[in-house]
N, C-alpha and C. Protein backbone atom coordinates (compact mmCIF):
# COMPACT_ATOMS: atom_id res chain seq x y z
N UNK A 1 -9.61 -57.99 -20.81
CA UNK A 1 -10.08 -56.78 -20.21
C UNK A 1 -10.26 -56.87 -18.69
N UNK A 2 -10.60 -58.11 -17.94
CA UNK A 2 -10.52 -58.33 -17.02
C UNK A 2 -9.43 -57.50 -15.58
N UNK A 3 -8.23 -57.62 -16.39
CA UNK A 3 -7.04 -57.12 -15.67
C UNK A 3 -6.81 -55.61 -15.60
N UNK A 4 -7.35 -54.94 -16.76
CA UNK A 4 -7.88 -53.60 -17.03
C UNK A 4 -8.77 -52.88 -15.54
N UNK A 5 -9.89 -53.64 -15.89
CA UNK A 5 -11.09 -53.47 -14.85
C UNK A 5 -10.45 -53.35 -13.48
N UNK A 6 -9.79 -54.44 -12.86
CA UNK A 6 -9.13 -54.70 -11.65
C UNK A 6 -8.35 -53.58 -11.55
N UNK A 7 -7.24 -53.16 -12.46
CA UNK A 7 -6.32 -51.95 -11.99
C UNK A 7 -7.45 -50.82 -12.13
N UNK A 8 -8.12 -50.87 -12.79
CA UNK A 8 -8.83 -48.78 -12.56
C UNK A 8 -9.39 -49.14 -11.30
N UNK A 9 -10.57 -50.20 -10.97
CA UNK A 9 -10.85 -50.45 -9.51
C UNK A 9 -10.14 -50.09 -8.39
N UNK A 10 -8.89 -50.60 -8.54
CA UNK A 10 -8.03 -50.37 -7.28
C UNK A 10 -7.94 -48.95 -7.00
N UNK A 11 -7.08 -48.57 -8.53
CA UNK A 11 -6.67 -46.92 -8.16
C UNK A 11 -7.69 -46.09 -7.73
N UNK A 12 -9.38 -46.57 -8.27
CA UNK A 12 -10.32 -45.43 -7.56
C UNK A 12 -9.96 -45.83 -6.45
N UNK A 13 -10.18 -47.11 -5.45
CA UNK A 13 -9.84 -47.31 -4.37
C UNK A 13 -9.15 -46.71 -3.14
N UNK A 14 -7.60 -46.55 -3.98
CA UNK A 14 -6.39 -45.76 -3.41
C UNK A 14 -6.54 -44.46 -3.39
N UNK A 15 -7.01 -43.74 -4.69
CA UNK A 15 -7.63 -42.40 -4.91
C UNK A 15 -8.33 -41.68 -3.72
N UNK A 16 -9.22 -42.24 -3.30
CA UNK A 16 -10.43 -42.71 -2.36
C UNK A 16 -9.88 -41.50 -1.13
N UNK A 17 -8.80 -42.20 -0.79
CA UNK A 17 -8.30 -42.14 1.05
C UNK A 17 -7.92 -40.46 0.40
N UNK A 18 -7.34 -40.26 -0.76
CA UNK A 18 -6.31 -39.16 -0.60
C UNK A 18 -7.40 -37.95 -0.72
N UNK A 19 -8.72 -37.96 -1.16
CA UNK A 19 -9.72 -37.34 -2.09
C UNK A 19 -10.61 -37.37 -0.49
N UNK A 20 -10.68 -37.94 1.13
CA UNK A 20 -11.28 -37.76 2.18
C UNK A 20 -10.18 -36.57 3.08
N UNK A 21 -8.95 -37.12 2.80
CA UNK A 21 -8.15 -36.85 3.64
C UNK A 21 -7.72 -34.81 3.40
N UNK A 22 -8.59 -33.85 2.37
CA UNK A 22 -8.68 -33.25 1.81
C UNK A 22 -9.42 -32.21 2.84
N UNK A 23 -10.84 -32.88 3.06
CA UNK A 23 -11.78 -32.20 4.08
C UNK A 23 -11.43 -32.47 5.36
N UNK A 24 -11.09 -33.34 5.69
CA UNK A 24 -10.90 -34.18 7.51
C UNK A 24 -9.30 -33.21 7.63
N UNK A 25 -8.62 -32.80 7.21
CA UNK A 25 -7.49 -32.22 7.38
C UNK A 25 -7.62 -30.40 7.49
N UNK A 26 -8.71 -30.31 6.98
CA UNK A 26 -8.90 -28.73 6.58
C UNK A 26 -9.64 -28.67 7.70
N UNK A 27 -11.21 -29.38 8.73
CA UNK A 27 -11.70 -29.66 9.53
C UNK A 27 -10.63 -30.10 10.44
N UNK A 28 -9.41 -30.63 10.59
CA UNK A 28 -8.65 -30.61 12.22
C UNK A 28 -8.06 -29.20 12.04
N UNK A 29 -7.62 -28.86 11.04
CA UNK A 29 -6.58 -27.53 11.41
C UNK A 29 -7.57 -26.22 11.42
N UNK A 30 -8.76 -26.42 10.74
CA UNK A 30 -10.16 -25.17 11.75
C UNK A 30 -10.17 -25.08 13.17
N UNK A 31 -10.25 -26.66 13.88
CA UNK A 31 -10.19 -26.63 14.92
C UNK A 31 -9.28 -26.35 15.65
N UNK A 32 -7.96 -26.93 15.67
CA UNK A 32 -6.96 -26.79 15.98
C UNK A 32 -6.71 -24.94 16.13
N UNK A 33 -7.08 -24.60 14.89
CA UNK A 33 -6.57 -23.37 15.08
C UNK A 33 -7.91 -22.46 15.88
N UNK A 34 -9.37 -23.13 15.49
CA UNK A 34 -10.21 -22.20 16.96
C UNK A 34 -9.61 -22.42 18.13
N UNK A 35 -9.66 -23.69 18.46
CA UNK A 35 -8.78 -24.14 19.61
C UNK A 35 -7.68 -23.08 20.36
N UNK A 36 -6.58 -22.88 19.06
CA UNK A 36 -5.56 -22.04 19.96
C UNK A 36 -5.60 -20.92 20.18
N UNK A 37 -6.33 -19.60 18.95
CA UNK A 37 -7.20 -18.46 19.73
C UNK A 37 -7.41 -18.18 20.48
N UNK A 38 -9.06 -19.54 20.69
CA UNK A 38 -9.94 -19.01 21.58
C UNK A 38 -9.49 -19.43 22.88
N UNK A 39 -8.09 -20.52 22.88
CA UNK A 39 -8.52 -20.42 24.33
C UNK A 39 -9.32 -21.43 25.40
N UNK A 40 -9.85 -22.03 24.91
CA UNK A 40 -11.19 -22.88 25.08
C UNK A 40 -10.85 -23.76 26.21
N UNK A 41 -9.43 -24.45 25.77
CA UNK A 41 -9.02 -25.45 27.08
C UNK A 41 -8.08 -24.38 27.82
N UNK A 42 -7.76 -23.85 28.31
CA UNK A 42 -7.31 -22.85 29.12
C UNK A 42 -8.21 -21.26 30.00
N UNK A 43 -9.71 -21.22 29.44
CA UNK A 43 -10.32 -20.44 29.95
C UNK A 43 -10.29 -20.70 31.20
N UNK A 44 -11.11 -19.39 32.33
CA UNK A 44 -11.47 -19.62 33.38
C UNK A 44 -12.77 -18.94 33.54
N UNK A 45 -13.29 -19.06 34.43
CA UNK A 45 -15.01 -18.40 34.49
C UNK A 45 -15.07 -16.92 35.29
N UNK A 46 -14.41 -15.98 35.03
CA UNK A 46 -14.54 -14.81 35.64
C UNK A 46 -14.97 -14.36 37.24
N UNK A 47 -15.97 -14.81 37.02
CA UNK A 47 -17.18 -14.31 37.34
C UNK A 47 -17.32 -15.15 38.39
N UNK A 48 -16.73 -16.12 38.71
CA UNK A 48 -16.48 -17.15 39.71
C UNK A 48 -15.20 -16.97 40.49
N UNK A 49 -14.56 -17.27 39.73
CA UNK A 49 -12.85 -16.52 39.80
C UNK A 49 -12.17 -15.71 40.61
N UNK A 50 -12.90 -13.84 40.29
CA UNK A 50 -12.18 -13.05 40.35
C UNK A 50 -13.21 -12.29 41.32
N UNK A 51 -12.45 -11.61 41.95
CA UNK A 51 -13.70 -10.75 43.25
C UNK A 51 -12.77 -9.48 43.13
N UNK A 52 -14.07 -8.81 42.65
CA UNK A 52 -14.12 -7.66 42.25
C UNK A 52 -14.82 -6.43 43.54
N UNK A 53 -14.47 -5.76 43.74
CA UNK A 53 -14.65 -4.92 45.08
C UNK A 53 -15.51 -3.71 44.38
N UNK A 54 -17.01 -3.60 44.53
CA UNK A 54 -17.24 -2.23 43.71
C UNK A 54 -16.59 -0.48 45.10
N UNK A 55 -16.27 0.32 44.11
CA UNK A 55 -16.51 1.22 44.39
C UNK A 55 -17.43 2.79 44.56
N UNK A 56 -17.90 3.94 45.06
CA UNK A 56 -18.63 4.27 44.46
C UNK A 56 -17.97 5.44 43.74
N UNK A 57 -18.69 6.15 42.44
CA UNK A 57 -18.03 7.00 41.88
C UNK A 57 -17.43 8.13 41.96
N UNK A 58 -16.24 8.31 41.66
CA UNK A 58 -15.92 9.63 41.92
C UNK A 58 -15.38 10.56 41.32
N UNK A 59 -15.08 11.91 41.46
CA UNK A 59 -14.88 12.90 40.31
C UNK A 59 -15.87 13.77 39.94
N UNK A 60 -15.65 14.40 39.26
CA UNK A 60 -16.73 15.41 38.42
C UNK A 60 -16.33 15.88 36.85
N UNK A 61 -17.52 16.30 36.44
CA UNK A 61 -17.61 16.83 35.04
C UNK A 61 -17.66 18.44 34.93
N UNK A 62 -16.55 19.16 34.21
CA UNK A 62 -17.06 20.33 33.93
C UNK A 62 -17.31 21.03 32.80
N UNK A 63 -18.15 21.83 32.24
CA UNK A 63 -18.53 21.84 31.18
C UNK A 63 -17.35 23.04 30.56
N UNK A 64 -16.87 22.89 29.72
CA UNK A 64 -15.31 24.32 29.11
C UNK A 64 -15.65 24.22 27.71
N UNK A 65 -16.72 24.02 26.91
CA UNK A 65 -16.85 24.45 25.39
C UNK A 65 -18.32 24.11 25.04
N UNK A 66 -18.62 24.23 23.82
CA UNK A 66 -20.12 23.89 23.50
C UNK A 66 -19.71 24.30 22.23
N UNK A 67 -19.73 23.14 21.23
CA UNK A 67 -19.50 23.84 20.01
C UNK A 67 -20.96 23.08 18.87
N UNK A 68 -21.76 24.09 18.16
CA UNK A 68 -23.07 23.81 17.67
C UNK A 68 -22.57 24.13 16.15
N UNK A 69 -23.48 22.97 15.38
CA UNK A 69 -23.37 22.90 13.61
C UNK A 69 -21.63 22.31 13.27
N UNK A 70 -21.11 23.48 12.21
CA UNK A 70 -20.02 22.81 11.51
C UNK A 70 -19.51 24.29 11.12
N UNK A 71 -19.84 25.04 12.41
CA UNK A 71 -18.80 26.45 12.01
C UNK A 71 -17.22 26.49 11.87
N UNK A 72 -17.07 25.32 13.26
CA UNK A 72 -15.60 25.31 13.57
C UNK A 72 -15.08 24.20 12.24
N UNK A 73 -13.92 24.13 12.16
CA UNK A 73 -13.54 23.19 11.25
C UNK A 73 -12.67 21.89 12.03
N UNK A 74 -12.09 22.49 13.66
CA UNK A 74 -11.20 21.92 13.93
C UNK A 74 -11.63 21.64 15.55
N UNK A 75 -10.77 20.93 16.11
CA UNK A 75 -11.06 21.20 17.72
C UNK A 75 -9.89 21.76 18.53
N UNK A 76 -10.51 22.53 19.17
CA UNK A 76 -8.86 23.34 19.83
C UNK A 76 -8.22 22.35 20.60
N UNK A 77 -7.11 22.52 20.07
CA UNK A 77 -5.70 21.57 21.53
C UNK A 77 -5.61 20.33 20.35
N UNK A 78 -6.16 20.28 19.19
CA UNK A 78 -6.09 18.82 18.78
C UNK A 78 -4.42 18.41 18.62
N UNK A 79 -4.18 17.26 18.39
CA UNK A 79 -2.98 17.04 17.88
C UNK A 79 -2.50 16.23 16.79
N UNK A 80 -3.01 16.61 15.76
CA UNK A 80 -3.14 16.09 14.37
C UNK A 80 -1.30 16.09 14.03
N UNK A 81 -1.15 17.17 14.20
CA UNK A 81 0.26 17.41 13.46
C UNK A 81 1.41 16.63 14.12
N UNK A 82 1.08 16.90 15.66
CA UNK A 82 1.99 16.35 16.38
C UNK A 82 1.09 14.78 17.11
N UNK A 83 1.38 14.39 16.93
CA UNK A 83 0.58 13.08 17.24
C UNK A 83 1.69 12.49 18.14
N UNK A 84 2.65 12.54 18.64
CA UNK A 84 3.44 11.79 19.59
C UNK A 84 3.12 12.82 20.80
N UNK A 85 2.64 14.08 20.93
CA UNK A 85 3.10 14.80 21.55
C UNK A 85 2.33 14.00 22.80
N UNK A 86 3.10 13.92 24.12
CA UNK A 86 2.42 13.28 25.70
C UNK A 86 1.35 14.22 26.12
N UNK A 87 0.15 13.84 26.76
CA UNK A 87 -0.80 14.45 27.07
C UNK A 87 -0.74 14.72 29.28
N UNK A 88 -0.85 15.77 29.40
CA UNK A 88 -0.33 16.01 30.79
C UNK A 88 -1.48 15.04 31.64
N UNK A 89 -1.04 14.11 32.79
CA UNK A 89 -1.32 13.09 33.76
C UNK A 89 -1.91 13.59 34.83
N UNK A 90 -2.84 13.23 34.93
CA UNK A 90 -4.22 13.67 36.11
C UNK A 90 -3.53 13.18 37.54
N UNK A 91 -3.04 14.18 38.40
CA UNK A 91 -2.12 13.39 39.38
C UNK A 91 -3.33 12.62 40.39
N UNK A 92 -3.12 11.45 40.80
CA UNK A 92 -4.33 10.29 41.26
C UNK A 92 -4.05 10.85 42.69
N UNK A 93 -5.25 10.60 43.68
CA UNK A 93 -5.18 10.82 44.98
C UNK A 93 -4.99 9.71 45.47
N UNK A 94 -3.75 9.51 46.14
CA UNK A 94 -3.80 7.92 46.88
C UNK A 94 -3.82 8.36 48.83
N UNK A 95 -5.22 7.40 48.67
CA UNK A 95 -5.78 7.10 49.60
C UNK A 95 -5.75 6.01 50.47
């Protein structure tokens, strides 16, 4: 029985590596793959970085509807049906 004992020994042995290598493989490719997402070795710090120029605001708001409760069913101008249709471009003042 001796020789018995020795071979199941081993194979738990050998068993062993393949039964670690299960978690430690699932744990590099988590990382690996936060890693390539996020980004992490390739970030930069913004906020250090980039210089940002404030401006102050401009434009205005005008008020063209007021709609109260759930009389209406719809909103005028929507574009449900036509959904590709282009929406006309606010011509920008360049200054």
């Amino acid at each position: 029985m001796p020789q018995l004992r020795q071979a199941t020994e081993s194979s738990e042995g050998g068993a062993g590596w393949l039964l670690a290598a299960g978690p430690v493989s699932a744990a590099a490719l988590y990382a690996a793959l936060y890693r390539y997402y996020r980004n992490t070795d390739k970030s930069h710090q913004y906020e250090k970085e980039t210089a940002v120029t404030s401006q102050p605001v401009t434009g205005s708001d005008t008020k063209v509807d007021e709609v109260r409760g759930t009389t209406r069913k719809s909103v005028q101008g929507d574009n449900v049906r036509n959904h590709r249709q282009r929406v006309r471009r606010v011509a920008a003042n360049s200054e």
